[in-house]
Protein backbone atom coordinates (compact mmCIF):
# COMPACT_ATOMS: atom_id res chain seq x y z
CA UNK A 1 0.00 0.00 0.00
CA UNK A 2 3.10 2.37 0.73
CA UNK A 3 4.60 1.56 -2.07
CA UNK A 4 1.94 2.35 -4.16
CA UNK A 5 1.45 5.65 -2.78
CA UNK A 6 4.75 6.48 -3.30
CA UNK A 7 4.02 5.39 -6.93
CA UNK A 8 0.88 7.30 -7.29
CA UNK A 9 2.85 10.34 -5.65
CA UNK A 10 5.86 10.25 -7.89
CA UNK A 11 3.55 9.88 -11.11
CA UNK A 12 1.52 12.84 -9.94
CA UNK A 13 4.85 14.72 -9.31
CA UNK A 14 5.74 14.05 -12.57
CA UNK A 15 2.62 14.49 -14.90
CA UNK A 16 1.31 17.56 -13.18
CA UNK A 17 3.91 19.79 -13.67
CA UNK A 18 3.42 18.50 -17.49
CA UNK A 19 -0.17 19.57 -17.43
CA UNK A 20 0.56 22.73 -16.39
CA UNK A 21 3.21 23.11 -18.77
CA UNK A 22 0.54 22.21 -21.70
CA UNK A 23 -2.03 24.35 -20.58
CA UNK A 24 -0.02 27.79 -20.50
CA UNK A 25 1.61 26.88 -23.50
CA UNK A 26 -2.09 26.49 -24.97
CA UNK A 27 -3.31 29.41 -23.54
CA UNK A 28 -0.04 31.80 -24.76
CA UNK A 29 -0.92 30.10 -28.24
CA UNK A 30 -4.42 30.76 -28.36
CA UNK A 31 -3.95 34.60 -27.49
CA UNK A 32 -1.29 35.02 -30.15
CA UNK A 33 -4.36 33.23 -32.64
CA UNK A 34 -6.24 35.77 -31.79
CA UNK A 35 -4.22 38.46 -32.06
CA UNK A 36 -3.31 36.62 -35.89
CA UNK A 37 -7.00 36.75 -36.46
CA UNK A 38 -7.46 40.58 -35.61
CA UNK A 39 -4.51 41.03 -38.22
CA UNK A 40 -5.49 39.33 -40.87
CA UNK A 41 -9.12 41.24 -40.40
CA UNK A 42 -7.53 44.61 -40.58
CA UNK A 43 -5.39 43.76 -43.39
CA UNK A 44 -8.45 42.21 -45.59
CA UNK A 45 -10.59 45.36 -44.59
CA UNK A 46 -7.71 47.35 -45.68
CA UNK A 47 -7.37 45.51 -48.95
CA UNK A 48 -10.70 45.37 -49.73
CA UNK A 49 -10.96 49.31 -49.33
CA UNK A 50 -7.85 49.93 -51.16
CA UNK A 51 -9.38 47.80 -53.98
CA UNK A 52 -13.09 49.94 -54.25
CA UNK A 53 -10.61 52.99 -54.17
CA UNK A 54 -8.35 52.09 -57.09
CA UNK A 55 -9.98 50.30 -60.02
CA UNK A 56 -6.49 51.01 -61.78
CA UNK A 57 -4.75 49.08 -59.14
CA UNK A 58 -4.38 44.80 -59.75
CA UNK A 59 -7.43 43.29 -59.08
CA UNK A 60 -6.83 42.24 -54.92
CA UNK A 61 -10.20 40.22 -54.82
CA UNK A 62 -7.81 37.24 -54.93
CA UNK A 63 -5.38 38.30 -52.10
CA UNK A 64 -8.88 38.88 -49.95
CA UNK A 65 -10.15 35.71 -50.53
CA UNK A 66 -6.62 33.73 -49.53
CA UNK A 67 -6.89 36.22 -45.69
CA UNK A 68 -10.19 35.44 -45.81
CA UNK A 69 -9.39 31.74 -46.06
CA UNK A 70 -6.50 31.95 -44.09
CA UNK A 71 -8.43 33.58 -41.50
CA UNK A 72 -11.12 30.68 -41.43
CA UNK A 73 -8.22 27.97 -40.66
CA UNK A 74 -7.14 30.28 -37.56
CA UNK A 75 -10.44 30.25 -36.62
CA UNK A 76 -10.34 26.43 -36.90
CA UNK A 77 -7.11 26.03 -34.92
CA UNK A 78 -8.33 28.38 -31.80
CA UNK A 79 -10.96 26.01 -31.54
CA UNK A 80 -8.92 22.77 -31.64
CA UNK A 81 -7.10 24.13 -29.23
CA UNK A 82 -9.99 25.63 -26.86
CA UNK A 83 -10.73 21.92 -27.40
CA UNK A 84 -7.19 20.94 -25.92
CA UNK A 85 -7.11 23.25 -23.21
CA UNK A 86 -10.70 22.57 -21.91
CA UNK A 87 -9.26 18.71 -21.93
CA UNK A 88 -5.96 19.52 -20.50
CA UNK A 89 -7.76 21.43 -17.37
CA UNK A 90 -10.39 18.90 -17.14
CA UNK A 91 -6.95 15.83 -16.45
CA UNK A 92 -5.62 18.67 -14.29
CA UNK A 93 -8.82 18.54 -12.09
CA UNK A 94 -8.97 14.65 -12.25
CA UNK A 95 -5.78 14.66 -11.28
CA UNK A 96 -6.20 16.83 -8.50
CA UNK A 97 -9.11 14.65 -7.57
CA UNK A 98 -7.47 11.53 -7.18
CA UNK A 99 -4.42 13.19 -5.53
CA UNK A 100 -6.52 14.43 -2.86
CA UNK A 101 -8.81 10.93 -2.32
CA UNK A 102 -5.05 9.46 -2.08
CA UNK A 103 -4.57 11.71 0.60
CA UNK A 104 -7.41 11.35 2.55
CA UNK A 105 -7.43 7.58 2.32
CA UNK A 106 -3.48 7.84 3.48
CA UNK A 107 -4.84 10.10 6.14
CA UNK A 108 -7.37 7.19 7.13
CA UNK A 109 -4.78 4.80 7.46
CA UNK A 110 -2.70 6.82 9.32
CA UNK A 111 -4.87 7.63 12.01
C-alpha cells in the first residue's frame, strides 16, 4: 500500500507539472491566434478598401479571398485548441481529484 502511494505520488509529481506546462503553452498560443486573427481582419478590410478605391490598381479580390481563407483555418485552430485546453484542465482537475482521495485515504490509514 506504501509503495503504491509512493508510486501514485511520484507519477503525480511528474505528470502535473506537465499539465501545467501544456495548458499555458495552450493558452499563450491561443492569445497570439487571436491576435493573428485581428490582423489578418484589418489587413483584408484594408485591402478590400484599397481595392473599391483604385480600379487602376491589380485586381486584390484574390489576395482577400486567400486572408479570408486563411483567416477561417485560424479560426479552426483556436478552436482545436480551446478543445485541448478545456481537456488539459479537465486531467488537471482529475488529477487533483485523485491526488486528494489518495490523501485522505493515506490520512485514514494513518490515524
Amino acid at each position: 500500500s506504501t509503495g503504491i502511494n509512493a508510486e501514485y505520488g511520484g507519477l503525480i509529481a511528474v505528470v502535473k507539472p506537465a499539465i501545467q506546462t501544456v495548458d499555458s503553452q495552450v493558452e499563450s498560443l491561443r492569445f497570439t491566434q487571436g491576435k493573428l486573427k485581428e490582423a489578418i481582419d484589418r489587413l483584408s478590410t484594408d485591402l478590400s478598401h484599397i481595392g473599391e478605391l483604385q480600379k487602376e490598381l491589380p485586381n486584390l479580390e484574390h489576395y482577400v479571398k486567400k486572408l479570408t481563407s486563411i483567416k477561417r483555418r485560424v479560426a479552426t485552430v483556436n478552436n482545436v485548441l480551446t478543445n485541448v485546453q478545456d481537456r488539459v484542465q479537465g486531467l488537471q482537475g482529475r488529477v487533483e481529484r485523485e491526488q486528494a482521495k489518495k490523501r485522505t485515504l493515506l490520512n485514514a490509514t494513518v490515524s
